[in-house]
Protein backbone atom coordinates (compact mmCIF):
# COMPACT_ATOMS: atom_id res chain seq x y z
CA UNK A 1 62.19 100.32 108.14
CA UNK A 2 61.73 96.28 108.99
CA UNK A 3 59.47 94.78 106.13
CA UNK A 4 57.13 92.43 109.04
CA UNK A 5 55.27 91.18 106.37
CA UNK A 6 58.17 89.71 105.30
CA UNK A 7 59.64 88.97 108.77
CA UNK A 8 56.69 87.24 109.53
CA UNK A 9 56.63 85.20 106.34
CA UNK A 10 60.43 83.96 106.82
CA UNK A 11 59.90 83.53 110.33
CA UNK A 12 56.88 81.59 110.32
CA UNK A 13 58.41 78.94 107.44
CA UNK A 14 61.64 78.64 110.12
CA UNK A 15 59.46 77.35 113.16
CA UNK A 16 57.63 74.95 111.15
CA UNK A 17 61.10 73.84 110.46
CA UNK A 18 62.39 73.79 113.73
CA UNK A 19 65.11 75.82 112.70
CA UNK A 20 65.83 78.71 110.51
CA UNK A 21 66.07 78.99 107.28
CA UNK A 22 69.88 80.87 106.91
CA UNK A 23 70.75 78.70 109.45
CA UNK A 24 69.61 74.77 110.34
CA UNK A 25 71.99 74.64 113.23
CA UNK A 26 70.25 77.27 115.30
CA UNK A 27 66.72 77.53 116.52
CA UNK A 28 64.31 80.18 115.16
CA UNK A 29 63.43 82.55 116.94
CA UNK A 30 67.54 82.79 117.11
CA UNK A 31 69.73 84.67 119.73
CA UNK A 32 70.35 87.45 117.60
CA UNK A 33 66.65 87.81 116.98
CA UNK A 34 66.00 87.67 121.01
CA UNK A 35 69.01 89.96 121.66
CA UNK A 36 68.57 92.60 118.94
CA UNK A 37 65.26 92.59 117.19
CA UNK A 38 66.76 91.41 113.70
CA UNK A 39 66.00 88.48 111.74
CA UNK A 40 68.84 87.89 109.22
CA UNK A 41 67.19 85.63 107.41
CA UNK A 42 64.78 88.40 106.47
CA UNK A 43 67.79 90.15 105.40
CA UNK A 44 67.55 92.69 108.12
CA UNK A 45 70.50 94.11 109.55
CA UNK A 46 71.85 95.36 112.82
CA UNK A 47 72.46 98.69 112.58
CA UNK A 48 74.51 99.38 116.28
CA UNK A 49 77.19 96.81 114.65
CA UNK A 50 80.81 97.94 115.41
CA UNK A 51 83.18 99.32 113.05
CA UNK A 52 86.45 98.90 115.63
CA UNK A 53 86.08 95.28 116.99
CA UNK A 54 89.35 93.30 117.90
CA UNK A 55 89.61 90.37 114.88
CA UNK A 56 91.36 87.78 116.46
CA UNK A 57 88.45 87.36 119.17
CA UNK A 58 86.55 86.11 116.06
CA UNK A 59 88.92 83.12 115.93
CA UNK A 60 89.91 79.89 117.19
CA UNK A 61 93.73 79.76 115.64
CA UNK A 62 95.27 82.86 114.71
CA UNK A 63 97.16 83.22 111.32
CA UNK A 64 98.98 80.50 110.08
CA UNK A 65 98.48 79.07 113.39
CA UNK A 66 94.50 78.22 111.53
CA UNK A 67 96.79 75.63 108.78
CA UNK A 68 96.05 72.06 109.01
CA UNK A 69 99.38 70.16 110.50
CA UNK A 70 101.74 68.46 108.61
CA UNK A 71 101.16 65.27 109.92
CA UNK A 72 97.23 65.57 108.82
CA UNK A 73 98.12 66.99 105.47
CA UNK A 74 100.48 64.05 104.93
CA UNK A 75 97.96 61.20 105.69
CA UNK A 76 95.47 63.29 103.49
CA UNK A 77 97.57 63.94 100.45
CA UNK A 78 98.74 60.27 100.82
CA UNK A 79 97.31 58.41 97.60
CA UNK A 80 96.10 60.88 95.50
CA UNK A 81 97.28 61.15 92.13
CA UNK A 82 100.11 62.99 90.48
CA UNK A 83 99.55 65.39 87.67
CA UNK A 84 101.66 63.26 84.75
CA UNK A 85 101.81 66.37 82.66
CA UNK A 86 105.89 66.81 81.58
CA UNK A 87 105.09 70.75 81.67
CA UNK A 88 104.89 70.62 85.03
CA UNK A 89 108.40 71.28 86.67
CA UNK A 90 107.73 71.53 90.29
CA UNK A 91 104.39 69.18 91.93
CA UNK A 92 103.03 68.58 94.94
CA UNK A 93 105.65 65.81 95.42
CA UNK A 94 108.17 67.80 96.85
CA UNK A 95 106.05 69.98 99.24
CA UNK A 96 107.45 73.01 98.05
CA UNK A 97 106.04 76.34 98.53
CA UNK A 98 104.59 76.86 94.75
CA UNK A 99 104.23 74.65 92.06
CA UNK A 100 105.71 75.25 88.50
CA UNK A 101 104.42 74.59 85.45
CA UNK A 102 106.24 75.42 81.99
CA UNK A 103 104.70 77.85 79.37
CA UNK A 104 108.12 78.21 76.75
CA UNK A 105 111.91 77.25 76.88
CA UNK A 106 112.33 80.86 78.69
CA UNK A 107 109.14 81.03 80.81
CA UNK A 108 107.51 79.20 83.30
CA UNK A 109 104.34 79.91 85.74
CA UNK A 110 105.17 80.04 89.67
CA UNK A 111 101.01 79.65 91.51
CA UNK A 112 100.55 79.66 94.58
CA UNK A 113 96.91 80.21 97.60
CA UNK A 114 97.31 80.93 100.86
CA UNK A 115 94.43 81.55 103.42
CA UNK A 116 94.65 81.93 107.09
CA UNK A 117 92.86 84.20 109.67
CA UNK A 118 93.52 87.09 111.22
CA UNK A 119 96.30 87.27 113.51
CA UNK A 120 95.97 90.94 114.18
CA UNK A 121 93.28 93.43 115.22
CA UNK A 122 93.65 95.64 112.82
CA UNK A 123 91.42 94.62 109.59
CA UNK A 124 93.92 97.01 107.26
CA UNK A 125 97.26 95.11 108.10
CA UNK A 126 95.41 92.18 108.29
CA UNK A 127 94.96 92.41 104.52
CA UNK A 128 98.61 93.63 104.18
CA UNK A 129 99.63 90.52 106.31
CA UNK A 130 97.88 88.12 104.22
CA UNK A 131 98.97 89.47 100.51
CA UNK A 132 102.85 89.89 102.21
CA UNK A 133 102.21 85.97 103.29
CA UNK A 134 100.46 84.94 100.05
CA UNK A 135 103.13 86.39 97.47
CA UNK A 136 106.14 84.97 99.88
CA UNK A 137 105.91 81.56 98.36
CA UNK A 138 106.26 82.97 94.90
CA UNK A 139 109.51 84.97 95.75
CA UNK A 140 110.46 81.76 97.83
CA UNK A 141 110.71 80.03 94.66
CA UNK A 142 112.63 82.33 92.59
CA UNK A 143 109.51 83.94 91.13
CA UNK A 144 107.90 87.19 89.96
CA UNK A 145 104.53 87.69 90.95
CA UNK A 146 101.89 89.38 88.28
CA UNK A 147 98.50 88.48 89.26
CA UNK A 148 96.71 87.88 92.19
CA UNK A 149 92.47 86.14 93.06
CA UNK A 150 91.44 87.10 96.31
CA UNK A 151 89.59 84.66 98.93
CA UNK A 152 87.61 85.75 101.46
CA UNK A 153 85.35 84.47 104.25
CA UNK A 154 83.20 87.00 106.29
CA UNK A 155 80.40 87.13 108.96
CA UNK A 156 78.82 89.85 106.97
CA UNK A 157 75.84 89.47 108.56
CA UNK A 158 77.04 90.26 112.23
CA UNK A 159 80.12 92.11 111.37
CA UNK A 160 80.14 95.63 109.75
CA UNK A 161 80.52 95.77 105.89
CA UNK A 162 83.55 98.29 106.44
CA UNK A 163 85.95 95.79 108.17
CA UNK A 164 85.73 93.54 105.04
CA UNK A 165 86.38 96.25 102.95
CA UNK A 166 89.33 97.63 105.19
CA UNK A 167 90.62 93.96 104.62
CA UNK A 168 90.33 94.09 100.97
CA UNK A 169 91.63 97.50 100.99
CA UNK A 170 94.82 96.40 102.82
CA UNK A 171 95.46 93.61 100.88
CA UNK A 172 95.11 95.44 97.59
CA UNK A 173 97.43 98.21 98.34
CA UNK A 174 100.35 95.49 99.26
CA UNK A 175 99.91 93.77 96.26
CA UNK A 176 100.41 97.37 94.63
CA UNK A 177 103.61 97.20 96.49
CA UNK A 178 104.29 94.10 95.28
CA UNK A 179 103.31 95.16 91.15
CA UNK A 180 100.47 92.38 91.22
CA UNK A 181 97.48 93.20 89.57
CA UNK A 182 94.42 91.87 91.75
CA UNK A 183 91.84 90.78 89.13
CA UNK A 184 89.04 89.77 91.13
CA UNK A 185 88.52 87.08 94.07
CA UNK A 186 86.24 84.74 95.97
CA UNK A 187 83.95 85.49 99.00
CA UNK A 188 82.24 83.50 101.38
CA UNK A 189 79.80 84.05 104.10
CA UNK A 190 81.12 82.39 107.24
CA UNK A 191 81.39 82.83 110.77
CA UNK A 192 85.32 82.92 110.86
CA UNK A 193 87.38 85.58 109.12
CA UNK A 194 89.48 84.14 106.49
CA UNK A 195 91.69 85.86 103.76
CA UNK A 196 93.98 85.40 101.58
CA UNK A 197 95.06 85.39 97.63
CA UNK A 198 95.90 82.91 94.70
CA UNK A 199 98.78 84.35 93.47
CA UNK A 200 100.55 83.72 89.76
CA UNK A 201 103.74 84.93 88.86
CA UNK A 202 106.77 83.76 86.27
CA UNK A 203 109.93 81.95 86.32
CA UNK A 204 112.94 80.93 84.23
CA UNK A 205 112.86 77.48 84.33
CA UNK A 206 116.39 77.43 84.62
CA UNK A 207 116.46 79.53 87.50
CA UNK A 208 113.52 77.52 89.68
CA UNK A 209 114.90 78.13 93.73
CA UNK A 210 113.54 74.65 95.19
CA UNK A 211 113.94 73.53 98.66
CA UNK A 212 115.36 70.32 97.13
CA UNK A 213 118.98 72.33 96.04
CA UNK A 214 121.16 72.28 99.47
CA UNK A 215 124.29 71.22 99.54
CA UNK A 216 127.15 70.29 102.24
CA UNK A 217 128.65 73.60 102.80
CA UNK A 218 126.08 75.79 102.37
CA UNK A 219 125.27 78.52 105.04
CA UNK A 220 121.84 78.97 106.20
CA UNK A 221 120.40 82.28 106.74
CA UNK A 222 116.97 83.59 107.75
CA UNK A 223 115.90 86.97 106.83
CA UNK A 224 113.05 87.66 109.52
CA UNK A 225 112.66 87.36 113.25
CA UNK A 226 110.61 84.39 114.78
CA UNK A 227 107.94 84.42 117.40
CA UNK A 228 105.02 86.02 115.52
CA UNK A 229 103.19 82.88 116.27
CA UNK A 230 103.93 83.15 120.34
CA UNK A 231 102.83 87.02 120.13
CA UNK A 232 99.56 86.78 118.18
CA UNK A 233 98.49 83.85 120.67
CA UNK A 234 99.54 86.17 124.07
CA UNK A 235 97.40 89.05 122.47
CA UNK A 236 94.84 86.21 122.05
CA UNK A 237 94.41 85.53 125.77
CA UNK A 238 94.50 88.81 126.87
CA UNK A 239 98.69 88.94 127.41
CA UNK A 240 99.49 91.41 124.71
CA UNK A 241 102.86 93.27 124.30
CA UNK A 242 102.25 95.95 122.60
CA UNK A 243 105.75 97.47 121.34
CA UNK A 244 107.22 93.76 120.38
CA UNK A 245 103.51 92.85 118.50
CA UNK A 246 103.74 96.21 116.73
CA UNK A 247 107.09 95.21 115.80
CA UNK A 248 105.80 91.74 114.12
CA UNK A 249 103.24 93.49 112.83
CA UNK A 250 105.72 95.61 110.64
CA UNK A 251 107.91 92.75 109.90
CA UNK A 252 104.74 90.65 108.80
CA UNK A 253 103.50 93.34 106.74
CA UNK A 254 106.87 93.90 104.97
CA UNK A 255 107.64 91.51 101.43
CA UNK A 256 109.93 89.58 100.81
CA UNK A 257 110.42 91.01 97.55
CA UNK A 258 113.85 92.28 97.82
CA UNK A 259 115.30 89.67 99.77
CA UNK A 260 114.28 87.29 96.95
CA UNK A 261 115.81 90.08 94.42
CA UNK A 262 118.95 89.95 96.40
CA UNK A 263 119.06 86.48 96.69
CA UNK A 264 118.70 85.62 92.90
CA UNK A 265 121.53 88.03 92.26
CA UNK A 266 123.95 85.79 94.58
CA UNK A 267 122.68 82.68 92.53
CA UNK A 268 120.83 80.65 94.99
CA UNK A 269 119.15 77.56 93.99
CA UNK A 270 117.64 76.12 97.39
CA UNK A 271 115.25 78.58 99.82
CA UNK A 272 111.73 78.10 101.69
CA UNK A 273 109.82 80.87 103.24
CA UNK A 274 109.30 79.98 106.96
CA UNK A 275 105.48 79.97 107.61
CA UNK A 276 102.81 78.07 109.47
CA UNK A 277 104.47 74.78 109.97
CA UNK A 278 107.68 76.95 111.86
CA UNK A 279 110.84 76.78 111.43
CA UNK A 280 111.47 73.55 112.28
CA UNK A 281 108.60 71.90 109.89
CA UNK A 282 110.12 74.09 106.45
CA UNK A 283 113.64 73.21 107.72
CA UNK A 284 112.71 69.83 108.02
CA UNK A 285 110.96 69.44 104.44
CA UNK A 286 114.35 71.18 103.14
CA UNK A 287 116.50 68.62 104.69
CA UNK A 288 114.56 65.72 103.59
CA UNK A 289 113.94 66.76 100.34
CA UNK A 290 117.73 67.77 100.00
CA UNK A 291 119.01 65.21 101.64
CA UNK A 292 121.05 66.91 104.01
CA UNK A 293 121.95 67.51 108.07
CA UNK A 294 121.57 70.87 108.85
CA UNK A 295 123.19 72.19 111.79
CA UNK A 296 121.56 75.23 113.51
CA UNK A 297 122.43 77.69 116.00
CA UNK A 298 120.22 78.19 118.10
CA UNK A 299 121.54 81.40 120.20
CA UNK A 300 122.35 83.21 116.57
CA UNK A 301 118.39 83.00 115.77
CA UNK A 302 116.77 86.84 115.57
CA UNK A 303 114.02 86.87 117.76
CA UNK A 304 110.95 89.65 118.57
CA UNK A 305 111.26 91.05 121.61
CA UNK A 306 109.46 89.63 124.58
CA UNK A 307 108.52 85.91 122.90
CA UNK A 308 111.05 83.81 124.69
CA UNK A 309 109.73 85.46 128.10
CA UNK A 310 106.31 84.31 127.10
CA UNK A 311 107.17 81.21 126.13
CA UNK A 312 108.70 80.98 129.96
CA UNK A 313 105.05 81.74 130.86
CA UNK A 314 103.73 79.12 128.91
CA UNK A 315 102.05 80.94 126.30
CA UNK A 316 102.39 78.29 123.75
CA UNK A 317 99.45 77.94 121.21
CA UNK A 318 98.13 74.90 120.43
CA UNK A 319 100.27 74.84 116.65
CA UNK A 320 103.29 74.18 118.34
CA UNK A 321 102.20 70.55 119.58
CA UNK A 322 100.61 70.26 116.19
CA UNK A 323 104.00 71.23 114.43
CA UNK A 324 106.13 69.23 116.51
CA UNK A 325 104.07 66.09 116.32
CA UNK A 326 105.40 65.74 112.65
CA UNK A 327 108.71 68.18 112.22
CA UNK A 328 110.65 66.39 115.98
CA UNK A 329 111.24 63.26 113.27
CA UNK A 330 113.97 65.26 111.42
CA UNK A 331 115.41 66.93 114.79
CA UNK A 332 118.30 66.34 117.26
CA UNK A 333 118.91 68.81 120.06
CA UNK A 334 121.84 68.96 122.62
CA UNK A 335 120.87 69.48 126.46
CA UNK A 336 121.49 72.95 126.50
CA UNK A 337 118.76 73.54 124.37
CA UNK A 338 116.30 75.32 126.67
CA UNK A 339 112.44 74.35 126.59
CA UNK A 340 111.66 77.49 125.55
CA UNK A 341 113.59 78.05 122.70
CA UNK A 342 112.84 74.77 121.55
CA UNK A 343 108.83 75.54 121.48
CA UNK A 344 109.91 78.81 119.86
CA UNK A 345 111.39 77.04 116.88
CA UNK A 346 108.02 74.82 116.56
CA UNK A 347 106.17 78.24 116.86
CA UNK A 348 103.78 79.00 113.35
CA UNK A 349 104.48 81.75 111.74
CA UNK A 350 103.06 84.46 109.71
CA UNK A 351 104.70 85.74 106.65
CA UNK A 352 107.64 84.84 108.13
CA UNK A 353 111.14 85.26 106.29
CA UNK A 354 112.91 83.03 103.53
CA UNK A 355 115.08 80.35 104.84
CA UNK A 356 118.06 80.67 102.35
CA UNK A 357 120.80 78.30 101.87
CA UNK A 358 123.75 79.90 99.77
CA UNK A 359 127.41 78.97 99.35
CA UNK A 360 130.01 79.55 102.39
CA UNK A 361 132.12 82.33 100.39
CA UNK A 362 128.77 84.38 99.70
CA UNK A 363 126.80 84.34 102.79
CA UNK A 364 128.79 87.48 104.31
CA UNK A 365 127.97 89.62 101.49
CA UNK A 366 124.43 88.26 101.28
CA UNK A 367 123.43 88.69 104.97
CA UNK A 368 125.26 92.46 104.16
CA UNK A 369 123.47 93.36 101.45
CA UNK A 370 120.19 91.79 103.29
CA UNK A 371 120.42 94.14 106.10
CA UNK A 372 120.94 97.16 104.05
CA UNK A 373 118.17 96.33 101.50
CA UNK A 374 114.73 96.03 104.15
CA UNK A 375 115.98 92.62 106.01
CA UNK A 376 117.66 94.25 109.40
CA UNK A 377 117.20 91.00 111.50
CA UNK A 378 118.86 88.96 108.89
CA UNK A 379 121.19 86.52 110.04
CA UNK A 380 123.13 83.57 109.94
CA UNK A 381 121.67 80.82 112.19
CA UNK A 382 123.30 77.43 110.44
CA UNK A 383 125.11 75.38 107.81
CA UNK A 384 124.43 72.11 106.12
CA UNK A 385 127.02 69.98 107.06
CA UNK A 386 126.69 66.44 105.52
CA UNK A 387 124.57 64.24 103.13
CA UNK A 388 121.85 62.34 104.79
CA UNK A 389 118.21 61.26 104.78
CA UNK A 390 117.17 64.69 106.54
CA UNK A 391 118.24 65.65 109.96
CA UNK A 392 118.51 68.54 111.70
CA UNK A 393 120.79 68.82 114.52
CA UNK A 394 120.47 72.27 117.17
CA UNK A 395 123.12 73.69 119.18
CA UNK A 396 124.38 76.15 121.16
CA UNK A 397 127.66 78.13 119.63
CA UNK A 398 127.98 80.01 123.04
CA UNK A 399 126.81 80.53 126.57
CA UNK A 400 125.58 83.96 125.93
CA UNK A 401 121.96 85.03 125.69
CA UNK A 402 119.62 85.71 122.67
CA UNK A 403 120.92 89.29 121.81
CA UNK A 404 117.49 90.70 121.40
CA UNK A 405 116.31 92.89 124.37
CA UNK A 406 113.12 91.02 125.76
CA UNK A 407 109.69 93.12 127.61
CA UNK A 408 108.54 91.52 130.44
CA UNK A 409 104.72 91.53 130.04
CA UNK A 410 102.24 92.98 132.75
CA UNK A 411 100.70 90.79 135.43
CA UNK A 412 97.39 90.45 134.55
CA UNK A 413 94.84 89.65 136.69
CA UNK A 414 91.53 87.57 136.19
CA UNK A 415 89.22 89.01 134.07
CA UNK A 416 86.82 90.98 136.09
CA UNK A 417 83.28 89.95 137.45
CA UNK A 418 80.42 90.42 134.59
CA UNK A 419 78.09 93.11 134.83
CA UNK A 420 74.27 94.01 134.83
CA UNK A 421 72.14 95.03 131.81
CA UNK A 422 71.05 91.62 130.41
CA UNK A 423 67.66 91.24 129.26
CA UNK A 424 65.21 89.02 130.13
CA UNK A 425 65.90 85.36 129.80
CA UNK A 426 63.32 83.73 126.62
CA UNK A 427 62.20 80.33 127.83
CA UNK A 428 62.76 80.27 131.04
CA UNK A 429 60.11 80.81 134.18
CA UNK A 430 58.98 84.61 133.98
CA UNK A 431 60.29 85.22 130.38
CA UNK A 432 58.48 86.64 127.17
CA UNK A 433 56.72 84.19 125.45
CA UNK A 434 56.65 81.56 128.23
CA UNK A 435 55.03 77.98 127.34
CA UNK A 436 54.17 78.34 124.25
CA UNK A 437 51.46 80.62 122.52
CA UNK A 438 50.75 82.82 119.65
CA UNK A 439 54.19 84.75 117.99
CA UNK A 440 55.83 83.22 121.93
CA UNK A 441 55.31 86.88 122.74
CA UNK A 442 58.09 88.27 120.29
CA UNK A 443 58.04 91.76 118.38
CA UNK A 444 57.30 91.10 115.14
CA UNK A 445 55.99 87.77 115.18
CA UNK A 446 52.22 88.27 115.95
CA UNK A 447 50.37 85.89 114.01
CA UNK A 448 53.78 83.22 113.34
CA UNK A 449 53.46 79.34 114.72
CA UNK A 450 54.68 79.75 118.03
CA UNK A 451 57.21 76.67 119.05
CA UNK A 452 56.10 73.76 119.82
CA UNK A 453 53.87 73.47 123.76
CA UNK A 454 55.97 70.11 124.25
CA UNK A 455 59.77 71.96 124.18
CA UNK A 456 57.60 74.71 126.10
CA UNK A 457 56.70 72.85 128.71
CA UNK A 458 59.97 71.32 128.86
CA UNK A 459 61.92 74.00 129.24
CA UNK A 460 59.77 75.66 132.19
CA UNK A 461 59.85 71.96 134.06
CA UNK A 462 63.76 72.07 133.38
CA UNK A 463 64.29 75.77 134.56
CA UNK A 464 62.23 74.84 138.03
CA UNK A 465 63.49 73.44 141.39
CA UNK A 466 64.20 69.72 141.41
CA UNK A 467 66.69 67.70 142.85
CA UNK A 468 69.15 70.84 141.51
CA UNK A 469 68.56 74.10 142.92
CA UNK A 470 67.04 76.61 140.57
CA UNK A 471 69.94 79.26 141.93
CA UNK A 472 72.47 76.60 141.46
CA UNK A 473 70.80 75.70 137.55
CA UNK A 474 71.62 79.20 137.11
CA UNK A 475 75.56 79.00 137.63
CA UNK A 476 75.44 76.19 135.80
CA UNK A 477 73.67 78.35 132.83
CA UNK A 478 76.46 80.38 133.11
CA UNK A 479 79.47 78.35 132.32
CA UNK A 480 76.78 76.25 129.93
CA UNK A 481 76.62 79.95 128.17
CA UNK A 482 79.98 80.10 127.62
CA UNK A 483 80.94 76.93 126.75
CA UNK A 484 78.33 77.20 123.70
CA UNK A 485 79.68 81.35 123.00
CA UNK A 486 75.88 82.82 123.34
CA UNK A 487 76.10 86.20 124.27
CA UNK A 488 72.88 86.59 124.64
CA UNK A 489 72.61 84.03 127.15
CA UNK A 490 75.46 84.97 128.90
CA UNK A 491 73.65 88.19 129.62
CA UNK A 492 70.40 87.11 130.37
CA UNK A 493 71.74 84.24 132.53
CA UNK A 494 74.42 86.18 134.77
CA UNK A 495 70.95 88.83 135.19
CA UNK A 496 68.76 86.24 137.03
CA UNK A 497 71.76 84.79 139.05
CA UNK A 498 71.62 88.54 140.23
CA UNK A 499 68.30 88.62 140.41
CA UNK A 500 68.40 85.32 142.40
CA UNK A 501 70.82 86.93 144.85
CA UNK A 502 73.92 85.13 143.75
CA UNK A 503 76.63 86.80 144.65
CA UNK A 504 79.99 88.08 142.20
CA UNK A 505 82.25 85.48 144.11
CA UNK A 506 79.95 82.73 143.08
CA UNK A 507 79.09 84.12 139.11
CA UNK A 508 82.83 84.74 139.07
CA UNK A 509 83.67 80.89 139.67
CA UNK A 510 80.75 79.44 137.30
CA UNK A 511 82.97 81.97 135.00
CA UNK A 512 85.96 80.47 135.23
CA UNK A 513 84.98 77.02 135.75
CA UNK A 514 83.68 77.39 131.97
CA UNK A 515 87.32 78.91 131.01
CA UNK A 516 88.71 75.71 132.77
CA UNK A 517 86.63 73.29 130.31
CA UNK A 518 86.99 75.57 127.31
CA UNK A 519 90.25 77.05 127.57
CA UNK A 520 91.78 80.28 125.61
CA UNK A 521 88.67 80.33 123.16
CA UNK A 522 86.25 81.03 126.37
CA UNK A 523 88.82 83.30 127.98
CA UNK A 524 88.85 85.24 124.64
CA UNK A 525 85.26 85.28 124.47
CA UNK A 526 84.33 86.53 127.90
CA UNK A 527 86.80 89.01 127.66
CA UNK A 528 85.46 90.53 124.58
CA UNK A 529 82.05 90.37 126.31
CA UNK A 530 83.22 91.66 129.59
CA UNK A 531 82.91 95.72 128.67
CA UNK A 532 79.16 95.09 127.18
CA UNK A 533 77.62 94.03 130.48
């Protein structure tokens, strides 16, 4: 049952604003008001709200794709102090993946957040994805996780309460997996989904696993496929492959706990987990900090199934630019190097594996004892070869191909035209509440301030013929629509072009001249608007 009395009250102090209340970057009435009948600042809620709606529509980068670059991080970081406090063993110097800080002689704490958004549809491995991810950088360095803080950031005013709990629910049950403890977290109202945990475990601190400990000699070996990055983004734009993302799905979900069990029992004292800057940007922070060359293979790499064919297609997320703008410093490639494989070793990724370097006369029996224990992709894919100030050089070892079986995505064709059912447009000539007057002739608002004549008046002028059209205003509402993500408006717009006599061909170019300005965010948004026409 809507409380009006209290509708009207919140309502009425948000127009004399100019904006509401919850909200001072969107006018009042609001879409959601003129689309459903709800005022959320009231504290009403939409009771139609889905249950089963696709996550990564919600957002702009997907996973660790979301992380600020390296190159950003560095001029940010740049200046700021130190912590001068001898406990602490491992800082924010070094850029490792935790830092360390000394409790005893014997004991030391490992802490570590990570936060990123969904990369996935599926809000349960979602939160499995993001406590795998969040505990990696404590196994990374040697560590055993105990306790974990959740952090979240939810649209729980649009989105159902049940996703966020089927996030929470997932993440929980990995850390369970893991033996940490969650004792509590952080959430935030937002309008992107974000998740992840603050993690705290222990370490010897004579048995700290730094990417700072390579040596000449050493083999390199990577315990999880790459391309998560170049999967999550095709799924993004509507080029999903199913079997290979279910596949990084698994992988993401699965820890990295025994692969950093394994790994301390062979004694190794330099790793990394390989994450959101890609393989290139940890490799690269390992050979600087090291200061080492590694050499890397690039045709011995394990790679999902179906990313190097999408790469061919150029479905290459925005991250990869971002994590080659700072990581190409360290790198030196030979011509064989194809342009896809290249990107691919840019390519952010999501709970990715750990990047181990171990002595020649173990790696056999590590990447054996890797397979058999949870780690079946693991693999060699380089050595360090000399002392230096941090290069990496990439090669080819052979003129075969990747030995992973690639799936050749679907054609897909344009998205098709929208549909009918929009409501009637507010504002414009014809509308509910046009120019002005008492409650601007909105359910619920009888007796509010109604805008303001002046914007009124405006807005009918503006919405007229003039020297432009009034059908071709209309196509240009469209792409304006969903340029600026209003639903609403996309519905009530693409109605009157109808209405106008505009015909699909034309609606379906003021469609994609929009995706043309706004790229793979617009895309993503029209096609999860698409079916509700």
């Amino acid at each position: 049952m809507v409380d009006l009395e209290k509708r009207r009250r919140i309502m009425n102090r948000s127009i004399m604003l100019g904006h509401c209340i919850c909200n001072p970057k969107q006018p009042c009435p609001c879409d959601v008001f003129k689309a459903k009948n709800v005022c959320l600042c009231a504290g009403e809620r939409m009771e139609d709200v889905e249950e089963n709606v696709p996550l990564t529509r919600f957002v702009e980068n997907a996973g660790c794709a979301s992380k600020i670059s390296q190159a950003d991080l560095k001029k940010v970081l740049a200046g700021l102090p130190e912590s001068a406090d001898p406990r602490v063993l491992v800082g924010t110097a070094t850029c490792d993946d935790a830092g360390v800080f000394k409790l005893t002689e014997k004991v030391a704490l490992v802490q570590s957040v990570d936060v990123f958004t969904p990369n996935v549809d599926d809000p349960y491995l979602f939160g499995q994805i993001a406590a795998a991810n969040s505990v990696s950088d404590i196994y990374a360095m040697g560590g055993t996780p105990l306790t974990a803080l959740s952090v979240i950031s939810f649209p729980i005013e649009t989105l159902s309460p049940a996703i966020m709990h089927r996030i929470l629910r997932g993440g929980i049950d990995k850390m369970a997996e893991a033996g940490v403890a969650v004792l509590g977290g952080h959430s935030l109202k937002d309008s992107e989904i974000k998740f992840g945990f603050a993690v705290t475990g222990t370490v010897h601190p004579d048995r700290i696993v730094t990417n700072a400990g390579a040596k000449p000699g050493d083999i390199l070996i990577l315990t999880k496929p790459l391309g998560t990055g170049v999967l999550s983004f095709a799924a993004q734009v509507g080029k999903a492959l199913p079997p290979a993302m279910a596949a990084a799905g698994r992988s993401m979900a699965r820890l990295n706990k025994s692969a950093a069990e394994i790994m301390a029992d062979f004694g190794v004292v330099a790793a990394t987990d390989v994450t959101g800057f890609g393989l290139f940007g940890h490799l690269g922070e390992l050979v600087h900090q090291s200061g080492v060359t590694a050499e890397i293979h690039a045709d011995r790499i394990p790679v999902f199934e179906g990313v190097l064919d999408c790469l061919r297609q150029g479905l290459i997320s925005g991250a990869v630019e971002r994590n080659r703008e700072y990581a190409s410093r360290y790198v030196r490639k030979t011509q064989d190097i194809s342009e896809e494989m290249e990107n691919l070793l840019y390519d952010p990724q999501t709970s990715g594996g750990l990047l181990i370097a171990v002595e020649e006369d173990k790696a056999d029996n590590l990447v054996k004892k890797l397979k058999a224990k949870g780690s079946p992709a693991a693999a060699v894919i380089g050595r360090i070869v000399e002392k230096s100030e941090g290069l990496i050089l990439v090669k080819k070892t052979s003129d075969s191909p990747n030995v992973f079986v690639e799936i050749v995505p679907e054609e897909e064709s344009p998205a098709p035209l929208p549909g009918h059912g929009a409501a009637p447009c507010y504002g414009g000539p014809g509308s509910p509440g046009e120019g002005g007057g008492e409650g601007a002739g909105l359910p619920g608002l009888e007796g509010a301030a109604a805008p303001p004549d002046r914007f009124a008046a405006f807005m009918e002028a503006a919405s007229k013929d003039g020297a432009i059209p009034f059908r071709n205003k209309e196509l240009m509402a469209i792409s304006l629509s969903l340029l600026t993500k209003c639903e609403p408006c996309v519905k009530i717009h693409i109605d009157k072009a109808r209405s106008l006599g505009i015909g699909d061909e034309e609606i379906a170019e003021a469609v994609w001249l929009a995706v043309g300005f706004g790229g793979a965010p617009i895309l993503m948004f029209y096609n999860a608007l698409k079916d509700k026409l």
